[in-house]
Every structure is written in C-alpha cells, then in structure tokens.
PDB file of N, CA and C in Angstrom:
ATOM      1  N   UNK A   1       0.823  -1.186   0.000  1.00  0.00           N
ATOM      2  CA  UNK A   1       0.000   0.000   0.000  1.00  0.00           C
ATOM      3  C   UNK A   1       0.874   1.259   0.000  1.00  0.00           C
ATOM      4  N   UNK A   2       1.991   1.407   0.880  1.00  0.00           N
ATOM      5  CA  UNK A   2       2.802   2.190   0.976  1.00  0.00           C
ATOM      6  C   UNK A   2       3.889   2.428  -0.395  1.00  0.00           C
ATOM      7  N   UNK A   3       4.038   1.380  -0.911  1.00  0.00           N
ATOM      8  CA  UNK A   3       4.330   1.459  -2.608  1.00  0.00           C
ATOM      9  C   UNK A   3       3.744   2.138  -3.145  1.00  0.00           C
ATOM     10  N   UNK A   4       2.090   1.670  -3.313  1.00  0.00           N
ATOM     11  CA  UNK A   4       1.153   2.210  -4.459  1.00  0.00           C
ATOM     12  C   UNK A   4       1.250   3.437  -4.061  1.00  0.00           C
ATOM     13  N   UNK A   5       0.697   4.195  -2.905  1.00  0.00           N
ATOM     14  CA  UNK A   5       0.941   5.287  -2.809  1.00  0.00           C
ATOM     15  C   UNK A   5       1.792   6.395  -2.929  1.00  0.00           C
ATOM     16  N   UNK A   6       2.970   5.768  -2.280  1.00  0.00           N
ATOM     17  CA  UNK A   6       4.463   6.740  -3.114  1.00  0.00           C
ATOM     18  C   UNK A   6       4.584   6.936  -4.676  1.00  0.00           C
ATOM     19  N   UNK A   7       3.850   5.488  -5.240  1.00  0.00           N
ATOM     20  CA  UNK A   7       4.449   5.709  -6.584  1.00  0.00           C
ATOM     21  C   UNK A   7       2.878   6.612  -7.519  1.00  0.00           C
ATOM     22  N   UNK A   8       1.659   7.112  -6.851  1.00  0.00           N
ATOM     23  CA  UNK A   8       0.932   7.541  -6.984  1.00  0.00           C
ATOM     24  C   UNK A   8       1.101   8.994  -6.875  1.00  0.00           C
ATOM     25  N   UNK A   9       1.651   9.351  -5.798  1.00  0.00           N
ATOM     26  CA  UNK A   9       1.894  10.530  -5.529  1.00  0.00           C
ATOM     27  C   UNK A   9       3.801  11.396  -6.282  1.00  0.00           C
ATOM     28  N   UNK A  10       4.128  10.016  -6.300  1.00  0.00           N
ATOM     29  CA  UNK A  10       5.170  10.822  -7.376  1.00  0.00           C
ATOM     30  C   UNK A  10       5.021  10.860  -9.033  1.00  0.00           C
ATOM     31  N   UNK A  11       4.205  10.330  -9.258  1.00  0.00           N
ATOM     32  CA  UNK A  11       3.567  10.448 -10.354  1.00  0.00           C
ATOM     33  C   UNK A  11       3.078  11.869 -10.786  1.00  0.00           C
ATOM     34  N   UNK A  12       1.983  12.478  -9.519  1.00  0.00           N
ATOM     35  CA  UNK A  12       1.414  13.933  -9.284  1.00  0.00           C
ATOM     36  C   UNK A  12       2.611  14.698  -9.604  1.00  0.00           C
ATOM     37  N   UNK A  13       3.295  14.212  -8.471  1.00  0.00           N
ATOM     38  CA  UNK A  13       4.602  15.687  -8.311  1.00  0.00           C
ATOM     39  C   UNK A  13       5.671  16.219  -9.724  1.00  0.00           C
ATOM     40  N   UNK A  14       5.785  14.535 -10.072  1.00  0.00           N
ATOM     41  CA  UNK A  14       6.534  14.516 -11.488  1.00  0.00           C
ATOM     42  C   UNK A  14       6.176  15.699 -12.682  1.00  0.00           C
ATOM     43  N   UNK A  15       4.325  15.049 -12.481  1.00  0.00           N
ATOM     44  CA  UNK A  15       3.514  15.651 -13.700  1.00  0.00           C
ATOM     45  C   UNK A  15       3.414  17.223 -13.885  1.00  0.00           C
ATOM     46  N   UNK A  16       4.070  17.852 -12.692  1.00  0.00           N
ATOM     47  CA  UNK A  16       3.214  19.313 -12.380  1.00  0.00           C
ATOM     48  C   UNK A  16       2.887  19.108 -11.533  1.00  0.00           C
ATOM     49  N   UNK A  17       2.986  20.133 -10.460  1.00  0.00           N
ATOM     50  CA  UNK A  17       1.754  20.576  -9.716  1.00  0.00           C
ATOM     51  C   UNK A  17       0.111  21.068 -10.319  1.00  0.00           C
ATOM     52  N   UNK A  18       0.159  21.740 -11.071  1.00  0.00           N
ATOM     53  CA  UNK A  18      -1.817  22.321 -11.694  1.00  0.00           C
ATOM     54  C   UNK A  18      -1.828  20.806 -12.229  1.00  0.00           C
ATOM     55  N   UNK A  19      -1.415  20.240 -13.416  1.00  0.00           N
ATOM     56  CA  UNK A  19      -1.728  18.653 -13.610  1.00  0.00           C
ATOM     57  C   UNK A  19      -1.634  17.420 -12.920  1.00  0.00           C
ATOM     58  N   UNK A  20      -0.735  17.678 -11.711  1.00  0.00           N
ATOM     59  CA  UNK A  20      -1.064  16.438 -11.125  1.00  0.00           C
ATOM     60  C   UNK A  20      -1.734  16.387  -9.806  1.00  0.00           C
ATOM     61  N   UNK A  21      -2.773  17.937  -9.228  1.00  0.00           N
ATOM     62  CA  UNK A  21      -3.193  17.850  -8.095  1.00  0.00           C
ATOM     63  C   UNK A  21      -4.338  17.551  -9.439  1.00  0.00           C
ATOM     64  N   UNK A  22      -4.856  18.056 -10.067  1.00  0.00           N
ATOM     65  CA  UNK A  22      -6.256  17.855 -11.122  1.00  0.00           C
ATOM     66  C   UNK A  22      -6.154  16.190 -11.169  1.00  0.00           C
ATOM     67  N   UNK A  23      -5.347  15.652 -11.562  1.00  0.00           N
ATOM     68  CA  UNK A  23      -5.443  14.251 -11.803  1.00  0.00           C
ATOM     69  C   UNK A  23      -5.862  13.460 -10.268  1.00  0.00           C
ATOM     70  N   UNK A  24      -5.020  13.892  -9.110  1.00  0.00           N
ATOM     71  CA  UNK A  24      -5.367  13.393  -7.777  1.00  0.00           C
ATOM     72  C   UNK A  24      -6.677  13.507  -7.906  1.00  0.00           C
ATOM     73  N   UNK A  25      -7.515  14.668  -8.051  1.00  0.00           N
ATOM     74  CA  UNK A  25      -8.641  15.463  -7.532  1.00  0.00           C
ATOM     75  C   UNK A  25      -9.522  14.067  -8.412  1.00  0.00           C
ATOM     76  N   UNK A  26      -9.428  13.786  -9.835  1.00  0.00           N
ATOM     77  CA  UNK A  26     -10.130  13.307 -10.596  1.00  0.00           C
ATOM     78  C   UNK A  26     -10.084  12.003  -9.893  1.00  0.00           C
ATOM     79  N   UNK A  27      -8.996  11.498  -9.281  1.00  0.00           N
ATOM     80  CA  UNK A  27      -9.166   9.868  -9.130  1.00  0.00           C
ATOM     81  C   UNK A  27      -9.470   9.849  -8.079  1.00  0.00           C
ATOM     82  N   UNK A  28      -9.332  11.118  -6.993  1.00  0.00           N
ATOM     83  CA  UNK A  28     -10.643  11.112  -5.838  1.00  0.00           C
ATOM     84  C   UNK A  28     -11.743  10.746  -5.834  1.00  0.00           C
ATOM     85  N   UNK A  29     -12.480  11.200  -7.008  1.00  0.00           N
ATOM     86  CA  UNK A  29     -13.992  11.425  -7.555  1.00  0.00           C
ATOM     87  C   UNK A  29     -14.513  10.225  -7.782  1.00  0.00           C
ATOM     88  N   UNK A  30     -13.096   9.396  -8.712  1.00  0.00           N
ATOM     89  CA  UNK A  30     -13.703   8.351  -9.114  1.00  0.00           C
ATOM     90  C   UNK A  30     -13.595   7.385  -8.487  1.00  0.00           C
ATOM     91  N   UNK A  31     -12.747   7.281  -7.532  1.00  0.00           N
ATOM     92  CA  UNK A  31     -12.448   6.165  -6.450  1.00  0.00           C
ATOM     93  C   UNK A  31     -13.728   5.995  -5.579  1.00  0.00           C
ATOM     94  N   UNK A  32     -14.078   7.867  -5.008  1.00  0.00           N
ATOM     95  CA  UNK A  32     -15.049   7.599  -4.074  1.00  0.00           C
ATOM     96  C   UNK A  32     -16.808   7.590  -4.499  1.00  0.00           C
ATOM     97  N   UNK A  33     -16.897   7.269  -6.351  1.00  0.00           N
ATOM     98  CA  UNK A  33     -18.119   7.040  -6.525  1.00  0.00           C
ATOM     99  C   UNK A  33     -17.839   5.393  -6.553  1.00  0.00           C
ATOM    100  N   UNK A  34     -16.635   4.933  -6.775  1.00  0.00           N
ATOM    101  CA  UNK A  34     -16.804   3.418  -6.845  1.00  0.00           C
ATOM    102  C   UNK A  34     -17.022   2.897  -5.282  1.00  0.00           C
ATOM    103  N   UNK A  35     -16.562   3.416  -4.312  1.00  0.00           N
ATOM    104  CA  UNK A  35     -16.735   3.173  -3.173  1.00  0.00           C
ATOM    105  C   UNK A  35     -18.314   2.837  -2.806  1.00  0.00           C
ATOM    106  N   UNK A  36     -19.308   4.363  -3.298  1.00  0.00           N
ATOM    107  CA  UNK A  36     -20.356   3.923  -3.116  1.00  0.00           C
ATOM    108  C   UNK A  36     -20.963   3.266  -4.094  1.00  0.00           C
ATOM    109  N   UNK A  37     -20.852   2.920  -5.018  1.00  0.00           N
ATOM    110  CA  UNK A  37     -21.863   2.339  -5.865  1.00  0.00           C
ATOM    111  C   UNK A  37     -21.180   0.546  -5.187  1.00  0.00           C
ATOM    112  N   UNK A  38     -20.139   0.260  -4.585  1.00  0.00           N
ATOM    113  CA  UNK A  38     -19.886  -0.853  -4.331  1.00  0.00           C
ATOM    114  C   UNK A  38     -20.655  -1.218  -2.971  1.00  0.00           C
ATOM    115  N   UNK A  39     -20.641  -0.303  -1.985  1.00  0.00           N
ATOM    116  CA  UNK A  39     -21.542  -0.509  -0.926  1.00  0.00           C
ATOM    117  C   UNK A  39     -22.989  -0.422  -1.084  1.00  0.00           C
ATOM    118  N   UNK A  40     -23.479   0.418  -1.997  1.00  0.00           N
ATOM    119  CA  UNK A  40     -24.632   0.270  -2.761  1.00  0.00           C
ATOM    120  C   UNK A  40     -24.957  -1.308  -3.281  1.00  0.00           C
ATOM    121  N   UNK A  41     -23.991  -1.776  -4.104  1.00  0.00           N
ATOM    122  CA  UNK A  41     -24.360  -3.116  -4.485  1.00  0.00           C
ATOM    123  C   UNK A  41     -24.354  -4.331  -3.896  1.00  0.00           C
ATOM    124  N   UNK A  42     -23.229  -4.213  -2.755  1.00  0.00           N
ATOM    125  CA  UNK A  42     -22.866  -5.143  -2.067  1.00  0.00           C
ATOM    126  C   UNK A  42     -23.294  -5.258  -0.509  1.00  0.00           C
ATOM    127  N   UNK A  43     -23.427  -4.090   0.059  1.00  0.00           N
ATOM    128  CA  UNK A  43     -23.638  -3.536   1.323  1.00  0.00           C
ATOM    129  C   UNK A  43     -25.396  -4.201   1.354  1.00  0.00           C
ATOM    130  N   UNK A  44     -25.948  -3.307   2.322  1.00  0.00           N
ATOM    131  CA  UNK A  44     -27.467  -3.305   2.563  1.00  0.00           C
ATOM    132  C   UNK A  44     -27.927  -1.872   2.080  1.00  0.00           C
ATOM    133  N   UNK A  45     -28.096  -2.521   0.211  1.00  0.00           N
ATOM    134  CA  UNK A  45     -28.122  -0.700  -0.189  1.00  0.00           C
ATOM    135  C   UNK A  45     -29.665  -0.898  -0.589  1.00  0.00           C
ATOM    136  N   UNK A  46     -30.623  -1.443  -0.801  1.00  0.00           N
ATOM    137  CA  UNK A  46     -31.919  -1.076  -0.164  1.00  0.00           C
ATOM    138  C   UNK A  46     -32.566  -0.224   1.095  1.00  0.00           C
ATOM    139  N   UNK A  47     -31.702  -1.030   2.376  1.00  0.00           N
ATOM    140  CA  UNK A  47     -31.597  -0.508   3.497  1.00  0.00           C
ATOM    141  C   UNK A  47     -31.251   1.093   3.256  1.00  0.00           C
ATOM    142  N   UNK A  48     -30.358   1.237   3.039  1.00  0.00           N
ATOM    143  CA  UNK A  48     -29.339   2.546   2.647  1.00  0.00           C
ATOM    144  C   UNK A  48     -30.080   3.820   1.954  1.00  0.00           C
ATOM    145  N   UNK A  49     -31.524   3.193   0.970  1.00  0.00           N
ATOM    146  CA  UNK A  49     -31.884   4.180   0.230  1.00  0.00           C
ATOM    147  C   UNK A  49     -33.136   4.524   0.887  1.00  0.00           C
ATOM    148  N   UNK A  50     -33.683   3.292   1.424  1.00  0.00           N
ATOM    149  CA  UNK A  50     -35.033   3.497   2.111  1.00  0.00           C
ATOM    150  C   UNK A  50     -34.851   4.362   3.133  1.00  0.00           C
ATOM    151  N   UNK A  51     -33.314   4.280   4.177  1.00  0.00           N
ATOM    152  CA  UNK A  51     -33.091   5.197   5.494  1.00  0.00           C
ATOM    153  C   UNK A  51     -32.457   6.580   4.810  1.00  0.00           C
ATOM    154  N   UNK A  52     -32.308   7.093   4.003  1.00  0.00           N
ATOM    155  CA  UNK A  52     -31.937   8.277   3.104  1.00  0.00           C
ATOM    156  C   UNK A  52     -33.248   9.198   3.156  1.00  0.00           C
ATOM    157  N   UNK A  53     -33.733   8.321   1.706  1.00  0.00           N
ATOM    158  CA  UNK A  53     -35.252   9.343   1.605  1.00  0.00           C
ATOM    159  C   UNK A  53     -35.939   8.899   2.781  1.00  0.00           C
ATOM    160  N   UNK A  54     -36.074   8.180   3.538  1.00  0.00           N
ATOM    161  CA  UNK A  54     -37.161   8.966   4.714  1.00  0.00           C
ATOM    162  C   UNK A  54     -36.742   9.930   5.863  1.00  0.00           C
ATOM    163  N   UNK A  55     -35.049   9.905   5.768  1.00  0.00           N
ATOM    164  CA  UNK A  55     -34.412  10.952   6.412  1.00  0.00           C
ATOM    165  C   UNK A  55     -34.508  12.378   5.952  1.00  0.00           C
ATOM    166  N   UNK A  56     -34.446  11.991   4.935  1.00  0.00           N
ATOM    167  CA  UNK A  56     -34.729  13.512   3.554  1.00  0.00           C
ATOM    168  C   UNK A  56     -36.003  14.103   4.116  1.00  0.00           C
ATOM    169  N   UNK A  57     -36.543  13.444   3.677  1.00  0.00           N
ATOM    170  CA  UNK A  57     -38.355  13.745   3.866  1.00  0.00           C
ATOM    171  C   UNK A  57     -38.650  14.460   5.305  1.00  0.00           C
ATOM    172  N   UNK A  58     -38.159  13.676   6.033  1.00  0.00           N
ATOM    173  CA  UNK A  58     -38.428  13.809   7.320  1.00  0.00           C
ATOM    174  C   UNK A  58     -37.615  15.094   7.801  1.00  0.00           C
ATOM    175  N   UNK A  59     -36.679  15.629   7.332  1.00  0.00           N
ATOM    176  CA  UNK A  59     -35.726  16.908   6.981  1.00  0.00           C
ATOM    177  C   UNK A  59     -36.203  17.932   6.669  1.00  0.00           C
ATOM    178  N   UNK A  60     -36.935  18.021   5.350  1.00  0.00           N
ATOM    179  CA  UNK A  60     -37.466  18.537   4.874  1.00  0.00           C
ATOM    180  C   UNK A  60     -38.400  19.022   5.401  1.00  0.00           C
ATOM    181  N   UNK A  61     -39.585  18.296   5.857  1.00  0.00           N
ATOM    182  CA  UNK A  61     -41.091  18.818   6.356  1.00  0.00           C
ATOM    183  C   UNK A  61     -40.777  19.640   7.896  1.00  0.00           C
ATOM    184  N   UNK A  62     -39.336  19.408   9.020  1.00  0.00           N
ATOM    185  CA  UNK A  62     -39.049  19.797   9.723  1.00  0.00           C
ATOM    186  C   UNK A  62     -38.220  21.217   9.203  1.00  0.00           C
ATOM    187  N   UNK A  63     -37.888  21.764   8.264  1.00  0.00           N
ATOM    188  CA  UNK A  63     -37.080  22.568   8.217  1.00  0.00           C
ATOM    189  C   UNK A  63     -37.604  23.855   8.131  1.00  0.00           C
ATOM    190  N   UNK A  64     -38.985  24.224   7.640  1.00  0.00           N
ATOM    191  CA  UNK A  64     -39.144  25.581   8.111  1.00  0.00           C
ATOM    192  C   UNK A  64     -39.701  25.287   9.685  1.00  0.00           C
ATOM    193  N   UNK A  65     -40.186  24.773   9.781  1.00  0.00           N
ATOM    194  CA  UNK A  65     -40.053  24.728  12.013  1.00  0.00           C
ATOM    195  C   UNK A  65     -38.917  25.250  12.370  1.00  0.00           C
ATOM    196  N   UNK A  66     -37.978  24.292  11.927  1.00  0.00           N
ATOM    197  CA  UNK A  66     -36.353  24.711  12.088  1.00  0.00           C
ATOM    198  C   UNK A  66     -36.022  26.252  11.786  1.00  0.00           C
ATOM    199  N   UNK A  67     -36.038  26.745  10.485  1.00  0.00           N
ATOM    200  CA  UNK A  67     -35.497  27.467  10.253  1.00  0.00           C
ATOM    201  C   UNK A  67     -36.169  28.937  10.326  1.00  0.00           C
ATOM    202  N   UNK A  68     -37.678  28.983  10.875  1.00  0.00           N
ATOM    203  CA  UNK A  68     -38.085  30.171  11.568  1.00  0.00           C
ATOM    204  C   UNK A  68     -38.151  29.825  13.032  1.00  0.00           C
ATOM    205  N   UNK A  69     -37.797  29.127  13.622  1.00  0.00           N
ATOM    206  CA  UNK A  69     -38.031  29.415  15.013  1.00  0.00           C
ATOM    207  C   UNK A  69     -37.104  30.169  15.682  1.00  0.00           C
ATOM    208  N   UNK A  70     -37.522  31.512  15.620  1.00  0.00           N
ATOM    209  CA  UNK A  70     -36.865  32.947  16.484  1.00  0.00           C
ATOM    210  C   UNK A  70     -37.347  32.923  17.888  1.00  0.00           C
ATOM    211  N   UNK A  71     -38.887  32.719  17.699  1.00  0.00           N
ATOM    212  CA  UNK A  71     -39.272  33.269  18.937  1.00  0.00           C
ATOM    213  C   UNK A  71     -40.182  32.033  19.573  1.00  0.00           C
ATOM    214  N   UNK A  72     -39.488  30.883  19.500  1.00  0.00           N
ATOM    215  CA  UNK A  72     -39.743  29.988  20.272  1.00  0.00           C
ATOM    216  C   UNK A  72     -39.280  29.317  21.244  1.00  0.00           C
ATOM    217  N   UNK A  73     -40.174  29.655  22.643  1.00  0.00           N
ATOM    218  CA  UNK A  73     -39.240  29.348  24.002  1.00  0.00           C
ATOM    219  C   UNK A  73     -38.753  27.570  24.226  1.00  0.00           C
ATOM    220  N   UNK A  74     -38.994  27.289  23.508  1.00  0.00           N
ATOM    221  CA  UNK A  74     -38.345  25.880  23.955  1.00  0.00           C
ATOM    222  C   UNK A  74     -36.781  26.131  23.281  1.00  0.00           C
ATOM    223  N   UNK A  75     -36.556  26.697  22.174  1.00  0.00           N
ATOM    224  CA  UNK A  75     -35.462  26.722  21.878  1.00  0.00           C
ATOM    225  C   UNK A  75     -34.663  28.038  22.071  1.00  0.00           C
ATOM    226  N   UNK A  76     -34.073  28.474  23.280  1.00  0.00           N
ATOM    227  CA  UNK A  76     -33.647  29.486  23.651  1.00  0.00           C
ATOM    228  C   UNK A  76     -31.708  30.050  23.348  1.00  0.00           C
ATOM    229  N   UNK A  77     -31.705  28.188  22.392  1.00  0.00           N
ATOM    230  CA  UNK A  77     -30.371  29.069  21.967  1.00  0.00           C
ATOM    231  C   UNK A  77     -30.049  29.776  20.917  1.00  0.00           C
ATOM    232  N   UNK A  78     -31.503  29.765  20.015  1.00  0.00           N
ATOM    233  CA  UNK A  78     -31.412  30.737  18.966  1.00  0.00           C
ATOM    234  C   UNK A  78     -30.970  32.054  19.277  1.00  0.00           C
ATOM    235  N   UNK A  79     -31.649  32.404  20.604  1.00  0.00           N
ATOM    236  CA  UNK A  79     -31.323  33.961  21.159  1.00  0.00           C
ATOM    237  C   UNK A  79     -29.835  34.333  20.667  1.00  0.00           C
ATOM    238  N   UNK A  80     -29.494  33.369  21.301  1.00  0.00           N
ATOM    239  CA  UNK A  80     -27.960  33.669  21.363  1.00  0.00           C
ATOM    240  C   UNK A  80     -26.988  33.248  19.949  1.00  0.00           C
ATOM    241  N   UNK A  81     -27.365  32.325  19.282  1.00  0.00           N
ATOM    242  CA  UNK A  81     -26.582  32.194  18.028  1.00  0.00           C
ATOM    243  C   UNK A  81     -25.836  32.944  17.399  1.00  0.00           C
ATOM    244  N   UNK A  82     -26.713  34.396  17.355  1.00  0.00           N
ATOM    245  CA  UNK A  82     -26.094  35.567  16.418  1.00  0.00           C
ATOM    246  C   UNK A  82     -24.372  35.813  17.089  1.00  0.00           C
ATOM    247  N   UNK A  83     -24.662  35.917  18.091  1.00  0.00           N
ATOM    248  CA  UNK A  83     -23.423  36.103  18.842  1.00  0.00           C
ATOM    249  C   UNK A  83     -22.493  35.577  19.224  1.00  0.00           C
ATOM    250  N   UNK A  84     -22.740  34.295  18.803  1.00  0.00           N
ATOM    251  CA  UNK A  84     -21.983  33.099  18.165  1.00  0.00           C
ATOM    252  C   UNK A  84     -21.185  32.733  17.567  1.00  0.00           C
ATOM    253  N   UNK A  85     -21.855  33.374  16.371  1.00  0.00           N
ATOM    254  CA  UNK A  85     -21.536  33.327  14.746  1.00  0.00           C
ATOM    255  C   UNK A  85     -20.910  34.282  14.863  1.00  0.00           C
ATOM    256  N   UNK A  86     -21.227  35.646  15.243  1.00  0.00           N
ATOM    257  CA  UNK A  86     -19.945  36.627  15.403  1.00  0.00           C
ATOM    258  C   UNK A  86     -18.769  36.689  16.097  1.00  0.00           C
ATOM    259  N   UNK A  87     -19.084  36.056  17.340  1.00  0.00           N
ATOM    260  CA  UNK A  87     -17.658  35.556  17.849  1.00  0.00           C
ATOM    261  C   UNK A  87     -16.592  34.409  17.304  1.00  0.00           C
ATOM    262  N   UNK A  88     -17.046  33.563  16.258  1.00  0.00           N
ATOM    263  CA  UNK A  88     -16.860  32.474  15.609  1.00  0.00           C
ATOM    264  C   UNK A  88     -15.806  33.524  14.497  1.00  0.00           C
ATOM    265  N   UNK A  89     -16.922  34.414  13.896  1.00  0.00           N
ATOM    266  CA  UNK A  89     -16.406  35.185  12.673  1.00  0.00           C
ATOM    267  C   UNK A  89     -15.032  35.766  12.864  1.00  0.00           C
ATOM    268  N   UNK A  90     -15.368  36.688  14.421  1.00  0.00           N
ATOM    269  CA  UNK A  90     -14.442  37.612  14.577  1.00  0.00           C
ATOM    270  C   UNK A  90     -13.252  37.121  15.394  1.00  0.00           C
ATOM    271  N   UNK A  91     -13.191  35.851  15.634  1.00  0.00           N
ATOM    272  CA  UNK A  91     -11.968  34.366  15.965  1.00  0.00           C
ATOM    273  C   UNK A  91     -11.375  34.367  14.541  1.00  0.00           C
ATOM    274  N   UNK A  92     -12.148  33.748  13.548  1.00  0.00           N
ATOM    275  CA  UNK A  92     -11.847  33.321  12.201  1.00  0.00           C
ATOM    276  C   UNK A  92     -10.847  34.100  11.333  1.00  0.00           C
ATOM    277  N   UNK A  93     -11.226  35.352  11.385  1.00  0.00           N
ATOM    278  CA  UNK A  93     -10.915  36.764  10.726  1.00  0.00           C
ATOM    279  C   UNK A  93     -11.265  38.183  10.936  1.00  0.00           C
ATOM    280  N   UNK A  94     -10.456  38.323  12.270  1.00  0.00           N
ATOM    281  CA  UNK A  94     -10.310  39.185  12.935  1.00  0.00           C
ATOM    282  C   UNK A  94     -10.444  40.642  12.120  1.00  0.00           C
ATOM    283  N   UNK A  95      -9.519  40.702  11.198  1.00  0.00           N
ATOM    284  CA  UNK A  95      -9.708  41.875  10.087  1.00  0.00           C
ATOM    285  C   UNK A  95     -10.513  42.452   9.332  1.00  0.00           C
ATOM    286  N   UNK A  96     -11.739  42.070   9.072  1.00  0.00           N
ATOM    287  CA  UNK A  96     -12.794  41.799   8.725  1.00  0.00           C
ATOM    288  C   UNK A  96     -13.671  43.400   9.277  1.00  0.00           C
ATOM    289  N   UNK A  97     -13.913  44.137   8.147  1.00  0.00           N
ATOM    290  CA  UNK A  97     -14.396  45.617   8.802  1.00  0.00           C
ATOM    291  C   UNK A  97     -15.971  45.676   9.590  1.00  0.00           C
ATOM    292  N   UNK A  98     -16.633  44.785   8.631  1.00  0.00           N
ATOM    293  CA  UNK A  98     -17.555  44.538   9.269  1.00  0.00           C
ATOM    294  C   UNK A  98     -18.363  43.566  10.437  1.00  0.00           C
ATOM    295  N   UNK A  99     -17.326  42.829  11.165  1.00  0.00           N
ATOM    296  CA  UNK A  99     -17.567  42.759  12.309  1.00  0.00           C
ATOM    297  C   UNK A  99     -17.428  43.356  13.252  1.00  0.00           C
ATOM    298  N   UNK A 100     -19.063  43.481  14.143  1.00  0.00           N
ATOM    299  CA  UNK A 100     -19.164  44.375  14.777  1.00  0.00           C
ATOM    300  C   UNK A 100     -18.710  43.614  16.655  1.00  0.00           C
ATOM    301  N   UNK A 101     -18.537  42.569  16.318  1.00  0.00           N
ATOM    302  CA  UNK A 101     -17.639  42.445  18.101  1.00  0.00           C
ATOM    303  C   UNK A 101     -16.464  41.692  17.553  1.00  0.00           C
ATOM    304  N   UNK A 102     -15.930  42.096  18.368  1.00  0.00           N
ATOM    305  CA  UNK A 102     -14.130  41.746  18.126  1.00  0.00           C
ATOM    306  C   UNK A 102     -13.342  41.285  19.380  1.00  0.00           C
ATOM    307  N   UNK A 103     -13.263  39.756  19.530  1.00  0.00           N
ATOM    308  CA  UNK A 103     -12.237  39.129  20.432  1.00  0.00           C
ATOM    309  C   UNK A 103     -11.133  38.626  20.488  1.00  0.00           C
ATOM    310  N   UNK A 104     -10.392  38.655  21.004  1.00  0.00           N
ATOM    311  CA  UNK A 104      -8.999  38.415  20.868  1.00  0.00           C
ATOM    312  C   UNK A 104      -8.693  37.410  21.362  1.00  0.00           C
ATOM    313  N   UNK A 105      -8.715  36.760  19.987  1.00  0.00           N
ATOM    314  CA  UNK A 105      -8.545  34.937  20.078  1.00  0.00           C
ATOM    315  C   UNK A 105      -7.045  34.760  19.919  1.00  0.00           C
TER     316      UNK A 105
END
C-alpha cells in the first residue's frame, strides 16, 4: 500500500503541480463514486436508500419549524446564536471591517 501510494503521488509531483493535483482530484472522484456504488451493491443498499429518503423527507417537512423558530421558548439558543456566529467570525478573521464584536482569540 505504501508502494502504491508513493508511486501515486510521485507520479502527481513529477507531472506538475496544476496537472497532477487535477489528476489526484479526478481519481478522488472516481475512487469515491466506486466506493459507493460498491456498498450500494454489495452492502445493505436497499436498506441505505429506504433510510436516506425517509431521512430527507423527514428533513425537509421539519425545516421551516427549524429554520423560523426565532421566537420559540423551547429553543432558547437561537437567542444567542447571532453572537456566536460573530464571535466564531471575529476568531476566524479578525480583520474583517464589518464585524461588529471583536475578540482576541
């Protein structure tokens, strides 16, 4: 494994860098659709599709509940989120003109 891989990755480096991260990127893609279409075929991929879409579904019909509840007291950490996300932001990228709180992470 430690073969294939060295000789995979010097392959990349050989080729270029812009051509041989594109080529990595491509055999990412295709490695990890064979991955699933193999657990799909081989796995419990009935199982797999039936627990998907009713997860979907079930996602879905919950998500404007989800995604307007401002002013609902059972969920009281919405209150606070905003300030969250701005402390998150203004951690992230401090420089940033338009954040309006600024901590010194």
């Amino acid at each position: 494994m430690v073969v294939l891989l060295t000789t995979v990755f010097t392959f990349s480096t050989v080729s270029g860098v812009q051509r041989g991260i594109k080529w990595l990127s491509e055999l990412n893609v295709w490695l990890t659709l064979g991955l699933g279409l193999a657990i799909l075929l081989l796995g419990p991929g009935f199982w797999i599709l039936r627990h998907f879409i009713s997860s979907f579904t079930l996602y879905l019909s919950h998500l404007p509940q989800m995604a307007f509840a401002v002013n609902d007291t059972n969920l009281n950490w919405v209150n606070n989120w905003t300030s969250v996300g701005m402390a998150i932001t203004s951690c992230s990228k401090p420089n940033r003109s338009w954040a309006k709180l600024h901590l010194d992470c």
